[in-house]
Protein backbone atom coordinates (compact mmCIF):
# COMPACT_ATOMS: atom_id res chain seq x y z
CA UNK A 1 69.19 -30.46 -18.67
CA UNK A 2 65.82 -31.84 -17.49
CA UNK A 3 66.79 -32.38 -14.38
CA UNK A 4 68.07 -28.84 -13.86
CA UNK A 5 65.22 -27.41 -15.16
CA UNK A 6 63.26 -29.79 -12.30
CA UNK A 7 65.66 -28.91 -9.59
CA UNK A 8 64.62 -25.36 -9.81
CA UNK A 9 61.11 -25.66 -10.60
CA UNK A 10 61.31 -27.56 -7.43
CA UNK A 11 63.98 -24.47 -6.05
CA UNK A 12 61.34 -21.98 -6.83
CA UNK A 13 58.29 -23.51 -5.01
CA UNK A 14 59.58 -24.17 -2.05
CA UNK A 15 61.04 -20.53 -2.22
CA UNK A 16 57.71 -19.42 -2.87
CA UNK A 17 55.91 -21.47 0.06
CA UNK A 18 58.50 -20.60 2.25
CA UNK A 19 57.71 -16.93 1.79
CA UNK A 20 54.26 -17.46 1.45
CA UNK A 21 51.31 -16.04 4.37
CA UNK A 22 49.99 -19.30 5.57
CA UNK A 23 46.82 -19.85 8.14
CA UNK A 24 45.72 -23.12 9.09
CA UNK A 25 42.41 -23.96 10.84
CA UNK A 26 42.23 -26.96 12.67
CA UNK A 27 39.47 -29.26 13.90
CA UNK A 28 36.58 -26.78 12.68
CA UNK A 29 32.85 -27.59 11.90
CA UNK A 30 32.42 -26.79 8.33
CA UNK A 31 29.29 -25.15 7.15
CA UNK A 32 28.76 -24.00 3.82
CA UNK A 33 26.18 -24.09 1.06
CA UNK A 34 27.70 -26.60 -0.91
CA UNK A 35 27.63 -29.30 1.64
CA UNK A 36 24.71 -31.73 2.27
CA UNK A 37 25.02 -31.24 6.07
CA UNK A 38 27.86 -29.59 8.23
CA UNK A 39 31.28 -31.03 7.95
CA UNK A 40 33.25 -31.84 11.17
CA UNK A 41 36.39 -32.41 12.62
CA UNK A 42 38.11 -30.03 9.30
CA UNK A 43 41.47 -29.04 8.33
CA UNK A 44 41.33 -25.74 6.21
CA UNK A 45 44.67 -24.67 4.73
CA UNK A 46 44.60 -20.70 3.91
CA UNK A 47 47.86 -19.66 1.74
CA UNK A 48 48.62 -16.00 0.91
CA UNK A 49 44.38 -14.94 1.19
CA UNK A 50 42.62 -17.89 -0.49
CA UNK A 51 41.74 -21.39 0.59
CA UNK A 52 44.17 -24.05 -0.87
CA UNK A 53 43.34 -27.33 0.95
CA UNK A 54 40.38 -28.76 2.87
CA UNK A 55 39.85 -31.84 4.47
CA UNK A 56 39.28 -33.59 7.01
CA UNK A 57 42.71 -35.65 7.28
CA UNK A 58 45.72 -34.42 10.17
CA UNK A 59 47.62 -31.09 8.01
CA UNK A 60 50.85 -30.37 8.65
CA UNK A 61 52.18 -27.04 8.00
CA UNK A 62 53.73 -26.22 5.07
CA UNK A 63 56.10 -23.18 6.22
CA UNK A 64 58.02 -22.73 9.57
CA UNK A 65 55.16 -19.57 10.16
CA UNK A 66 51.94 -20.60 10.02
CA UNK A 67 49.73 -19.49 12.08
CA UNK A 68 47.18 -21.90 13.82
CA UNK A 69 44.25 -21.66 14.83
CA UNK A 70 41.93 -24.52 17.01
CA UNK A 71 38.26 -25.08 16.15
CA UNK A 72 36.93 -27.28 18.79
CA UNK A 73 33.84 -26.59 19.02
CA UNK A 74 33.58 -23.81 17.00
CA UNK A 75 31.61 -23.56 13.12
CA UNK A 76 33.68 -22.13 10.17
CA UNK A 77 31.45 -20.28 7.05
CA UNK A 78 31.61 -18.12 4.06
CA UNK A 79 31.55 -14.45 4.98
CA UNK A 80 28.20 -12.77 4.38
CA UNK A 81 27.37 -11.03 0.82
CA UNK A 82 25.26 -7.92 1.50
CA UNK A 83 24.00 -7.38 -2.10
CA UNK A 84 22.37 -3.92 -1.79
CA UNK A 85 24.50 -1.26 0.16
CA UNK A 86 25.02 2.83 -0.35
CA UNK A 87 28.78 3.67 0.88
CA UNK A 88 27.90 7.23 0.39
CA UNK A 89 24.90 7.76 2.63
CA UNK A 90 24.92 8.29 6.36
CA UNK A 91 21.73 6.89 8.27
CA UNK A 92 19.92 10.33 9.64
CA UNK A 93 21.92 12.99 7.62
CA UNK A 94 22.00 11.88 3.95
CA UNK A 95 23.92 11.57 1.34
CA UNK A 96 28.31 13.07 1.72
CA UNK A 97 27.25 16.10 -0.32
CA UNK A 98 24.13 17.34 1.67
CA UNK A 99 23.53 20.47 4.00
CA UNK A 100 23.72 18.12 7.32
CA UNK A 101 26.95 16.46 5.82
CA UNK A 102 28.66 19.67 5.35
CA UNK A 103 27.95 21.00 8.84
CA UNK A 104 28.39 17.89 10.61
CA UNK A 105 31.62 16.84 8.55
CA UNK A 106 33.57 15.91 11.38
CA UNK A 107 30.99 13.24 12.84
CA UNK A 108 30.68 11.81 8.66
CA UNK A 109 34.48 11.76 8.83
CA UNK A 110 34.46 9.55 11.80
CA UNK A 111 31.20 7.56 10.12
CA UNK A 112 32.82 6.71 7.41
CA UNK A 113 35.76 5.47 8.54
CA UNK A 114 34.10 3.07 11.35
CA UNK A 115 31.66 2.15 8.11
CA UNK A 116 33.86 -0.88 6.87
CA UNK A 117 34.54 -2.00 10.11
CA UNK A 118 30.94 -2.20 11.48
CA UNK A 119 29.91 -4.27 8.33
CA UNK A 120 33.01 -6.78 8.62
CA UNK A 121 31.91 -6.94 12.39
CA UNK A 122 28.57 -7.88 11.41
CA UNK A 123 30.56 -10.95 9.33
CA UNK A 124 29.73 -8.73 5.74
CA UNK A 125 32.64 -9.64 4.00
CA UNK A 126 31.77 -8.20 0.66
CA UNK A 127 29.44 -5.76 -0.65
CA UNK A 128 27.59 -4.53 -3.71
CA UNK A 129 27.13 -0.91 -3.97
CA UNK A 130 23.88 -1.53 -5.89
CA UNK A 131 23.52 2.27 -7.26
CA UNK A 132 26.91 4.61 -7.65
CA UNK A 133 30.47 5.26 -6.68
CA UNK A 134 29.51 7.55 -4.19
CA UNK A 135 31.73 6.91 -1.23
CA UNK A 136 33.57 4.60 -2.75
CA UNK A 137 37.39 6.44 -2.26
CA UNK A 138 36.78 6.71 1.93
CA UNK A 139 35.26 3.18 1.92
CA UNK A 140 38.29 1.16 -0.15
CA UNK A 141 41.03 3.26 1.28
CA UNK A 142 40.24 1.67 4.32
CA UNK A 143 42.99 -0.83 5.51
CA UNK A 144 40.20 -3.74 6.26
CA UNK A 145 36.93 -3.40 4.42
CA UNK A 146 34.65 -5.71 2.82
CA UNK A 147 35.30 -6.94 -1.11
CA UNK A 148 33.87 -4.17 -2.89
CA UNK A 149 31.06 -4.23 -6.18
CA UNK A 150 29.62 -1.54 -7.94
CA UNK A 151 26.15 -1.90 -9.93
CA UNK A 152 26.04 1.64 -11.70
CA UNK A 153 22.80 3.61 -12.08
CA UNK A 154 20.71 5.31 -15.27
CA UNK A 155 18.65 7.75 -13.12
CA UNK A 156 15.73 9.04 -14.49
CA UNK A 157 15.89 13.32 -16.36
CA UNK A 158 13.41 14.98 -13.53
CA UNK A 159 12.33 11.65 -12.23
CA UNK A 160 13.42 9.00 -9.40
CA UNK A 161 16.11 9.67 -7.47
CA UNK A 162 16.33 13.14 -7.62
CA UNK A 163 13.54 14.38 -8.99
CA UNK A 164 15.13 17.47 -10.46
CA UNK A 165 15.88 17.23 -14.31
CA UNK A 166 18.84 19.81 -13.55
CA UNK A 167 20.41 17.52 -10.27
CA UNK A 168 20.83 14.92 -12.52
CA UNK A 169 22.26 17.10 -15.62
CA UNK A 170 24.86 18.55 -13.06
CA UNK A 171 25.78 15.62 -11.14
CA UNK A 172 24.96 12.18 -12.54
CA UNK A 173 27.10 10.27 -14.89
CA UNK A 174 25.13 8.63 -16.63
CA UNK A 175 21.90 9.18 -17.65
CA UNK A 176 19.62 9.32 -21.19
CA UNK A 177 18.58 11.99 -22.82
CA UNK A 178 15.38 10.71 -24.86
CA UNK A 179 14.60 13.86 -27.01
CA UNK A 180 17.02 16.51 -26.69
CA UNK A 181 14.50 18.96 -27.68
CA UNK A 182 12.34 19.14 -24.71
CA UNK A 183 15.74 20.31 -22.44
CA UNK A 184 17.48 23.20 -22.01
CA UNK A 185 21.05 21.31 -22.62
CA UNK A 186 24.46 22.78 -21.18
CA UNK A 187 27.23 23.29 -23.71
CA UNK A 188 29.41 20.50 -22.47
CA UNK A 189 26.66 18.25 -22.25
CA UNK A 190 27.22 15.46 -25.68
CA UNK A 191 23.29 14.31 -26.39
CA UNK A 192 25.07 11.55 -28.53
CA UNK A 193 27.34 10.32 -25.37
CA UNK A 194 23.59 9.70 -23.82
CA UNK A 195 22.06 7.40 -25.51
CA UNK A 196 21.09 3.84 -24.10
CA UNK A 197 23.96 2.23 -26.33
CA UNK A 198 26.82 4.71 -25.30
CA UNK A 199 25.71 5.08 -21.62
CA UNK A 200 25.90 1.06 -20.97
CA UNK A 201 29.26 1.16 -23.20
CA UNK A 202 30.21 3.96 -20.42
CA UNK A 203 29.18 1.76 -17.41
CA UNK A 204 30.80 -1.16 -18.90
CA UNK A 205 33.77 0.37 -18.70
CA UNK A 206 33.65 1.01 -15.40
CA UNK A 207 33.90 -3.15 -14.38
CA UNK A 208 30.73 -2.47 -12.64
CA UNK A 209 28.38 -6.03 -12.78
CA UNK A 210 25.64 -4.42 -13.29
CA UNK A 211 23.09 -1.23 -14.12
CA UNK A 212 20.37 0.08 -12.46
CA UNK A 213 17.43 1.17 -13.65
CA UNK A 214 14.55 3.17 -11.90
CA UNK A 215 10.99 2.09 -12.40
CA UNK A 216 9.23 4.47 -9.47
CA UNK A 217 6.41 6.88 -10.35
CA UNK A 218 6.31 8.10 -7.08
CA UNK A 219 5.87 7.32 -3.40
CA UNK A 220 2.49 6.79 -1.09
CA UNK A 221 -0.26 8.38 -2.96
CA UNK A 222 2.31 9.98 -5.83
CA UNK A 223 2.37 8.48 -9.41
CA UNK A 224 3.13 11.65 -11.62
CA UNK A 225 6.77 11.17 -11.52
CA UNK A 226 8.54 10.21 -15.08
CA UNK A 227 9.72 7.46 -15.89
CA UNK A 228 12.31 5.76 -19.38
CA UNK A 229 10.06 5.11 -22.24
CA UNK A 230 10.04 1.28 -22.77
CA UNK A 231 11.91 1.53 -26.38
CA UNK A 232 14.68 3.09 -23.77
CA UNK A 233 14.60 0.24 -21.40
CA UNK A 234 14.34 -2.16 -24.43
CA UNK A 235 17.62 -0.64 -25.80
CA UNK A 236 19.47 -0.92 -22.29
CA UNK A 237 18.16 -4.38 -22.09
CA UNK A 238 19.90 -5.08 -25.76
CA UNK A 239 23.19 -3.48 -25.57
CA UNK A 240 23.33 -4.79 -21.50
CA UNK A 241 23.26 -8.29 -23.37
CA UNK A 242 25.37 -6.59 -25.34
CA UNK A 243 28.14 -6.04 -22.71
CA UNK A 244 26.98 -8.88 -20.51
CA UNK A 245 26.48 -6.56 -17.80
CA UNK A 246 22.65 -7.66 -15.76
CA UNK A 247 20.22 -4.72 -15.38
CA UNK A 248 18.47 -4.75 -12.00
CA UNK A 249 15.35 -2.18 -11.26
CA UNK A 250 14.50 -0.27 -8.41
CA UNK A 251 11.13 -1.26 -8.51
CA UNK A 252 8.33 -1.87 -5.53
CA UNK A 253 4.88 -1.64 -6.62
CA UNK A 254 2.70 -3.90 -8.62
CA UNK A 255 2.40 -1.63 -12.03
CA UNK A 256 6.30 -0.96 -11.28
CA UNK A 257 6.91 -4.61 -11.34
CA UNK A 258 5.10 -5.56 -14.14
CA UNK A 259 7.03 -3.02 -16.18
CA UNK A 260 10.25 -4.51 -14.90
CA UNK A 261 9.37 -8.02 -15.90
CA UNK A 262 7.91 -7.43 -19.32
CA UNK A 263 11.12 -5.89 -19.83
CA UNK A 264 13.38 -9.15 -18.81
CA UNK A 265 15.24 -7.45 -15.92
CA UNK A 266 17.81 -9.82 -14.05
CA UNK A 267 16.70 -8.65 -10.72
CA UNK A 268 14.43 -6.39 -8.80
CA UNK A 269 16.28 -4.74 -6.39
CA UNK A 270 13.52 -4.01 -3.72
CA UNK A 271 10.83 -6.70 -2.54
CA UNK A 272 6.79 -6.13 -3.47
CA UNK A 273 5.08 -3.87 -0.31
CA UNK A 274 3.64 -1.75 -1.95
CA UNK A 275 0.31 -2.80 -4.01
CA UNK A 276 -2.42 -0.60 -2.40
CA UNK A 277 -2.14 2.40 -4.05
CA UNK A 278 -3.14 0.92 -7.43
CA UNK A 279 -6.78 -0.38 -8.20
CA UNK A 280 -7.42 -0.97 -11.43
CA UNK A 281 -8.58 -3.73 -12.15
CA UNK A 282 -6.57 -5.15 -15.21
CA UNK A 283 -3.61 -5.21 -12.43
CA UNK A 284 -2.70 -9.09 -12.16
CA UNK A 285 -3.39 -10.45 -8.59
CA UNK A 286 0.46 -10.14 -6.05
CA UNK A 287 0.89 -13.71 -6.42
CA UNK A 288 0.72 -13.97 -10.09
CA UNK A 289 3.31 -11.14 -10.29
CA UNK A 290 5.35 -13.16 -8.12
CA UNK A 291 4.66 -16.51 -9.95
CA UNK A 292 5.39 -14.84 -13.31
CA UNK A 293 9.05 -13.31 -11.56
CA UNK A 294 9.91 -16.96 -11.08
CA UNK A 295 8.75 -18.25 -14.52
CA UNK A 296 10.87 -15.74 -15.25
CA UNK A 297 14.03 -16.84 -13.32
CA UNK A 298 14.75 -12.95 -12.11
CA UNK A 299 16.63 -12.33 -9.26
CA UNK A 300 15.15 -10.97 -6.07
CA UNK A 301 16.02 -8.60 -2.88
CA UNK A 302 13.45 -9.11 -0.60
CA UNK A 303 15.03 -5.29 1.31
CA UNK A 304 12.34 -5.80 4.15
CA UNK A 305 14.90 -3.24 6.06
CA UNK A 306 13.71 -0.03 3.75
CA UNK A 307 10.21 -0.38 5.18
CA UNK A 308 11.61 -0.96 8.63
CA UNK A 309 14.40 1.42 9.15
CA UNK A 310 10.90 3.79 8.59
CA UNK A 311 8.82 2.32 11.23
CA UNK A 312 11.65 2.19 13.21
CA UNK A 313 11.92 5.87 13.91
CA UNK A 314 8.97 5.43 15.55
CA UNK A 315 9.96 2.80 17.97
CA UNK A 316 11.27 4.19 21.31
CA UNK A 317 13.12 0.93 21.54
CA UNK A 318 15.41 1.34 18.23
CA UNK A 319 17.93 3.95 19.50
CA UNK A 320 17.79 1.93 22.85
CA UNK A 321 19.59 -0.98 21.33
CA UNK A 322 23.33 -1.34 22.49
CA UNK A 323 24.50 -2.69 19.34
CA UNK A 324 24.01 0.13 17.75
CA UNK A 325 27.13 1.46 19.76
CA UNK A 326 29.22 -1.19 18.61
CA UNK A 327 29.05 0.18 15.09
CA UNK A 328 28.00 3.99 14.90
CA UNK A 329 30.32 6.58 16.49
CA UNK A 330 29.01 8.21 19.74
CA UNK A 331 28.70 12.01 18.62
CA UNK A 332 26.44 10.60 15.57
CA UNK A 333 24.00 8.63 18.36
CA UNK A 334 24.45 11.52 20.40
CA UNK A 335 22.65 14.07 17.62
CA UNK A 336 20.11 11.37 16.44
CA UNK A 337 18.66 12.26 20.07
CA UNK A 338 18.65 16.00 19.47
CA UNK A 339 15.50 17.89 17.97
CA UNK A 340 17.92 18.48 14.94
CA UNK A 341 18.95 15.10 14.52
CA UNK A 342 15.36 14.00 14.27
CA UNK A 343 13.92 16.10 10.98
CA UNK A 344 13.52 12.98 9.23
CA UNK A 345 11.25 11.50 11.33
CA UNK A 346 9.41 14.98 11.34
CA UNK A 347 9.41 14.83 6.89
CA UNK A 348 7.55 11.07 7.06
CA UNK A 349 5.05 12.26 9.79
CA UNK A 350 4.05 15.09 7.68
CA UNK A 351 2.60 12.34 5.19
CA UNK A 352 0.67 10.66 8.16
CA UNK A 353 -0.80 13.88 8.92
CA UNK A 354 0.65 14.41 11.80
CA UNK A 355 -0.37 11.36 13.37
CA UNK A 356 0.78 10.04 17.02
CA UNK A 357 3.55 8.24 16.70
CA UNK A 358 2.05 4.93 17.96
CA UNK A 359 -0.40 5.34 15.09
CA UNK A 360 2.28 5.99 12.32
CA UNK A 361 3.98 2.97 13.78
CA UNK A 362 1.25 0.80 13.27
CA UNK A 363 0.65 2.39 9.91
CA UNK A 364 4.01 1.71 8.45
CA UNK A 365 3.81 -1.40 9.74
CA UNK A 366 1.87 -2.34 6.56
CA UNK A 367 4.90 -2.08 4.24
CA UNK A 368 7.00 -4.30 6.50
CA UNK A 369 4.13 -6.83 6.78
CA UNK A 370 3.70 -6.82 2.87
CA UNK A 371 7.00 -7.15 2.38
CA UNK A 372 7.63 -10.04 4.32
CA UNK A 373 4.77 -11.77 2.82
CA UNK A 374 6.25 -11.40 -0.90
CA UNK A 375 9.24 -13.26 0.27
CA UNK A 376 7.93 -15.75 2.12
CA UNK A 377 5.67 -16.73 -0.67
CA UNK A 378 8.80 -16.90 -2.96
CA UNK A 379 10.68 -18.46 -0.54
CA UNK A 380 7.89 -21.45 -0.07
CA UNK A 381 8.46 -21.71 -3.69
CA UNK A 382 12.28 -22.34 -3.66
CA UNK A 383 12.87 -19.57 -5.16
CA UNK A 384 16.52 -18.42 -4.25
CA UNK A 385 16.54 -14.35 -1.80
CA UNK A 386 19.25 -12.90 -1.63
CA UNK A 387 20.22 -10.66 1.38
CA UNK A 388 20.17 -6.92 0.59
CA UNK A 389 19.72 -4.25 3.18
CA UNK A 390 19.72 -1.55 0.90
CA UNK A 391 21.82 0.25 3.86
CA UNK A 392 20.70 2.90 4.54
CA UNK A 393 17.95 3.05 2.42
CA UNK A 394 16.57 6.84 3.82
CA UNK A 395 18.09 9.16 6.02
CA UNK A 396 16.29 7.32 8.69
CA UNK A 397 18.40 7.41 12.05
CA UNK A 398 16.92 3.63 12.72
CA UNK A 399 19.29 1.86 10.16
CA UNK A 400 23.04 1.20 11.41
CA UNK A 401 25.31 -0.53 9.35
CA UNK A 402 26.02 -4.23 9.60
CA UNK A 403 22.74 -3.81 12.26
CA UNK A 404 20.24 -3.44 9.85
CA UNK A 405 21.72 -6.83 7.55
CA UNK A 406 21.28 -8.49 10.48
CA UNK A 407 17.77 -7.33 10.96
CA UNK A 408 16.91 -8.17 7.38
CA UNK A 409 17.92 -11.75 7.83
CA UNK A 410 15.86 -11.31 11.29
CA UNK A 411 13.06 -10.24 9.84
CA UNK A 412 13.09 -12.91 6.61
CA UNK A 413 13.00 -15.50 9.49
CA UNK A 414 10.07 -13.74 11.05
CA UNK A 415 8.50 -14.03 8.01
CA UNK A 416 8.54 -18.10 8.34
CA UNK A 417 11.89 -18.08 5.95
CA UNK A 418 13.67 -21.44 7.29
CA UNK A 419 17.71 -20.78 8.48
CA UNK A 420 19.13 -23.20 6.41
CA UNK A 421 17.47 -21.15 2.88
CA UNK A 422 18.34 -17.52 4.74
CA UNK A 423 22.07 -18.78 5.75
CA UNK A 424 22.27 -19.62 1.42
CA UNK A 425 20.83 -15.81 0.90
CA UNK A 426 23.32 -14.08 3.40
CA UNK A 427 26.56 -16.53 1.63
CA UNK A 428 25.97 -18.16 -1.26
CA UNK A 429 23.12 -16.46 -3.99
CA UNK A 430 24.76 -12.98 -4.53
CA UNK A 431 27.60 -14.29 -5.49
CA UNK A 432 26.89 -16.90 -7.84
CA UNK A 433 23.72 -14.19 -8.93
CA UNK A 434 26.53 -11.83 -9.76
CA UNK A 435 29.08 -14.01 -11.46
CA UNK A 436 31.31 -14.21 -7.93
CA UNK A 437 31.05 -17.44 -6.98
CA UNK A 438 34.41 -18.66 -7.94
CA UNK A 439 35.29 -16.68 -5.60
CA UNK A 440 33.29 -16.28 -2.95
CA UNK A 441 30.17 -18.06 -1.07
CA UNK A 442 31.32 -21.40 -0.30
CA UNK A 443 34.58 -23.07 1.79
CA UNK A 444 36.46 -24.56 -0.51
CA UNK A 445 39.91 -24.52 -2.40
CA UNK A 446 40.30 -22.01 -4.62
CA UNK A 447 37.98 -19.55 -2.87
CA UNK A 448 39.07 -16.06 -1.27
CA UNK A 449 39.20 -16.75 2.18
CA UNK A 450 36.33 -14.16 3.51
CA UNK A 451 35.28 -16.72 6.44
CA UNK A 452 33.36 -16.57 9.82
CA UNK A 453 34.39 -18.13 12.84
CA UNK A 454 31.17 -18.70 15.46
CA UNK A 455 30.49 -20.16 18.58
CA UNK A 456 26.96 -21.38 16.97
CA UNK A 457 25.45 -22.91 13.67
CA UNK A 458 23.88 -20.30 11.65
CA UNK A 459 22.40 -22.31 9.36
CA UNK A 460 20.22 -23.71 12.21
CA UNK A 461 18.96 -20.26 13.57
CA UNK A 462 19.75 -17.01 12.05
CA UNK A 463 20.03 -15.93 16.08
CA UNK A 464 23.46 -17.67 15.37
CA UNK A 465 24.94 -14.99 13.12
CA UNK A 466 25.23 -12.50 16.33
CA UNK A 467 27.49 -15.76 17.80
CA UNK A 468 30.47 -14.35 15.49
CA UNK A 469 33.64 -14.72 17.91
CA UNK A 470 36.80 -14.06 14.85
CA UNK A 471 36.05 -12.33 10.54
CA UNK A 472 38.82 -13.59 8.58
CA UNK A 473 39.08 -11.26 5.72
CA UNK A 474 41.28 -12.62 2.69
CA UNK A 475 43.02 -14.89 5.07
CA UNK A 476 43.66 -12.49 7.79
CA UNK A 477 41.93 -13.38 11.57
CA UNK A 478 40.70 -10.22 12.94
CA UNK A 479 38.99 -10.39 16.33
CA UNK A 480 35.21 -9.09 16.02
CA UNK A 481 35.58 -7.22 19.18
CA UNK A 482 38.44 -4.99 17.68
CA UNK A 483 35.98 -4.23 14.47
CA UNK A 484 33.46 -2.39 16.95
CA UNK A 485 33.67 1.43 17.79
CA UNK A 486 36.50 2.67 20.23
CA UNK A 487 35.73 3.34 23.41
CA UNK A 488 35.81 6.73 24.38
């Protein structure tokens, strides 16, 4: 009887190998986070999407269909983890439900179905949605897209990001209503279903990993804007615990920071530019709000790219850039060239006054320059960054998807970030951050098999990541050049 029952144990895996999907990548230079230095001359053995066997011993297939592929000379590493995306915002026209959207629907139709493809062929294999669902249906239906997060937002009643206490009643899921009182409630609108314990109970639900909260009391010279009383945040914080889900802030300024971190966030979703507006004088120092976010251990997006996707609208050399062609349809490149397509750029110059362009350039060059000095003081620290576009950040026609990752990691090594501490931001920190790295962020057995094959070492210059020859996406090899935008 025993050996019956091992015959056909014995029956049944080799059935099962036999009909298994199985890739094997041969004599590849290994680099990945977990490794001291790169690993050459490497056997990888990919069955049905996720890394069974790696080594550096001769492999011999294991089914009559393998597929092979030959590394020599090439480097093999994770996919990228872009931990701060919007799938339902197109650069220069807004979000899928705005005026431009609706009159330009068949240009957002083509958008968003190049959108996955233009991040995978920037080597973003998955992606946190750090702020809705919005998009989400058009971006997953797609037959290759990057593994796909959720963190799920508490907007503020009349406050950041809509500003309109009635927006957010009609169209936002979740959100608190502190004293039901002082609103003018709709029917069908519970006041119990919107407290802090039942709206994180909601968003649990949801398998998001984690909520967002908005600490912003306005932009530039603005600080009138309303903001969750801190017994709210203090109950999110609780019943987040709770439901072990991590609560991240939008936050940016100093007095925005210090409210996130006396209020034990996991992460701050946008890096520290913006401390001139406040002067008073019990306001810490920058660097002891930065020491005190790593005494604290909380997370940080360093999202240099929100500052310069706005200073890039005034650069004559940002719609210039061929790559942009690669992943943003024609017609919407086209438009961002007409007097139309520009009224963004028109809305930010009206807070410069009016300024020449040079001048505004220069101006909101301050941000970027803050920005990157915040992270590279963390980063001198050790303090782990992880990369986060916050794609597309604005309606700003300068960010492009996949493009403006790659110019955050660009722009962190500008910033005197080393390679070696960006390539850990761009594979290995958001997912072990968010609870992902069994899964993701390093080559080894057991992992999903989101992997890069390049022609250089990224971990040596971050120049390297645009060296991307092959994505392989859950153990399927898909040539980067067939990711880009059709030709005409």
């Amino acid at each position: 009887m025993k050996a019956k029952l091992v015959m056909l144990i014995t029956a049944l895996f080799c059935q099962s190998v036999a009909t298994a999907s199985e890739l094997i990548l041969e004599n590849f230079t290994v680099v990945s986070g977990h490794l001291t230095e790169q690993q050459e001359n490497t056997q990888i053995r990919i069955v049905d999407g996720a890394i069974t066997e790696v080594t550096t011993e001769p492999m011999q297939p294991l089914t009559a269909h393998a597929k092979l592929i030959n590394g020599q000379g090439k480097f093999l590493t994770p996919g990228i983890m872009d931990s701060h995306v919007h799938v339902g915002s197109i650069p220069g026209i807004g979000f899928l439900d705005s005026p431009n959207a609706v009159k330009h629907a068949a240009v957002v139709e083509e958008y968003l179905r190049q959108l996955p493809r233009s991040l995978l062929y920037f080597g973003i294999t998955e992606v946190l949605n750090l702020g809705g669902s919005d998009g989400e249906k058009h971006f997953t239906a797609a037959r290759e897209h990057p593994d796909y997060y959720t963190c799920q937002p508490i907007p503020v009643i009349g406050g950041y990001p809509h500003l309109s206490a009635g927006y957010t009643l009609r169209h936002a899921r979740y959100f608190i209503i502190e004293d039901p009182t002082q609103l003018s409630l709709p029917e069908y609108i519970d006041p119990a279903l919107h407290t802090p314990e039942a709206v994180v109970a909601a968003i649990a639900k949801t398998g998001a990993r984690c909520i967002k909260i908005y600490i912003e009391d306005g932009f530039g010279a603005a600080s009138d804007w309303p903001l969750l009383s801190s017994t709210s945040l203090q109950r999110i914080r609780q019943a987040a615990d709770k439901a072990d889900l991590q609560v991240w802030a939008h936050a940016n300024a100093l007095d925005m920071y210090h409210i996130a971190l006396n209020h034990h966030v996991d992460g701050i979703a946008h890096g520290l530019w913006n401390w001139q507006w406040k002067t008073n004088p019990d306001n810490p120092p920058v660097t002891d709000t930065l020491e005190q976010l790593i005494a604290s251990d909380t997370a940080y997006m360093p999202t240099i790219q929100v500052m310069l996707s706005l200073q890039g609208m005034y650069d004559k050399d940002t719609l210039a850039d061929p790559r942009r062609e690669k992943v943003l349809p024609a017609a919407l490149l086209k438009w961002y060239s007409t007097y139309e397509g520009q009224w963004f750029k028109r809305e930010i110059s009206k807070d410069f006054g009016d300024l020449p362009d040079a001048k505004v350039h220069e101006l909101s060059g301050y941000g970027v320059g803050r920005a990157k000095q915040a992270a590279a003081y963390l980063a001198s620290k050790g303090h782990p960054l992880l990369v986060a576009s916050d794609y597309p950040s604005s309606p700003s026609f300068a960010a492009a998807p996949g493009l403006s990752t790659f110019y955050e990691m660009q722009q962190l090594a500008d910033a005197g970030i080393s390679a070696e501490q960006i390539f850990a931001a761009a594979t290995i920190n958001g997912p072990r951050q968010f609870g992902l790295d069994k899964q993701y962020g390093t080559v080894e057995p057991g992992k999903i098999a989101n992997l890069l094959i390049l022609t250089q070492n990224p971990q040596q210059s971050v120049a390297n990541w645009e060296s991307i020859e092959t994505v392989i996406l859950r153990g399927k090899p898909i040539q980067r050049s067939a990711l880009a935008v059709p030709l005409p």
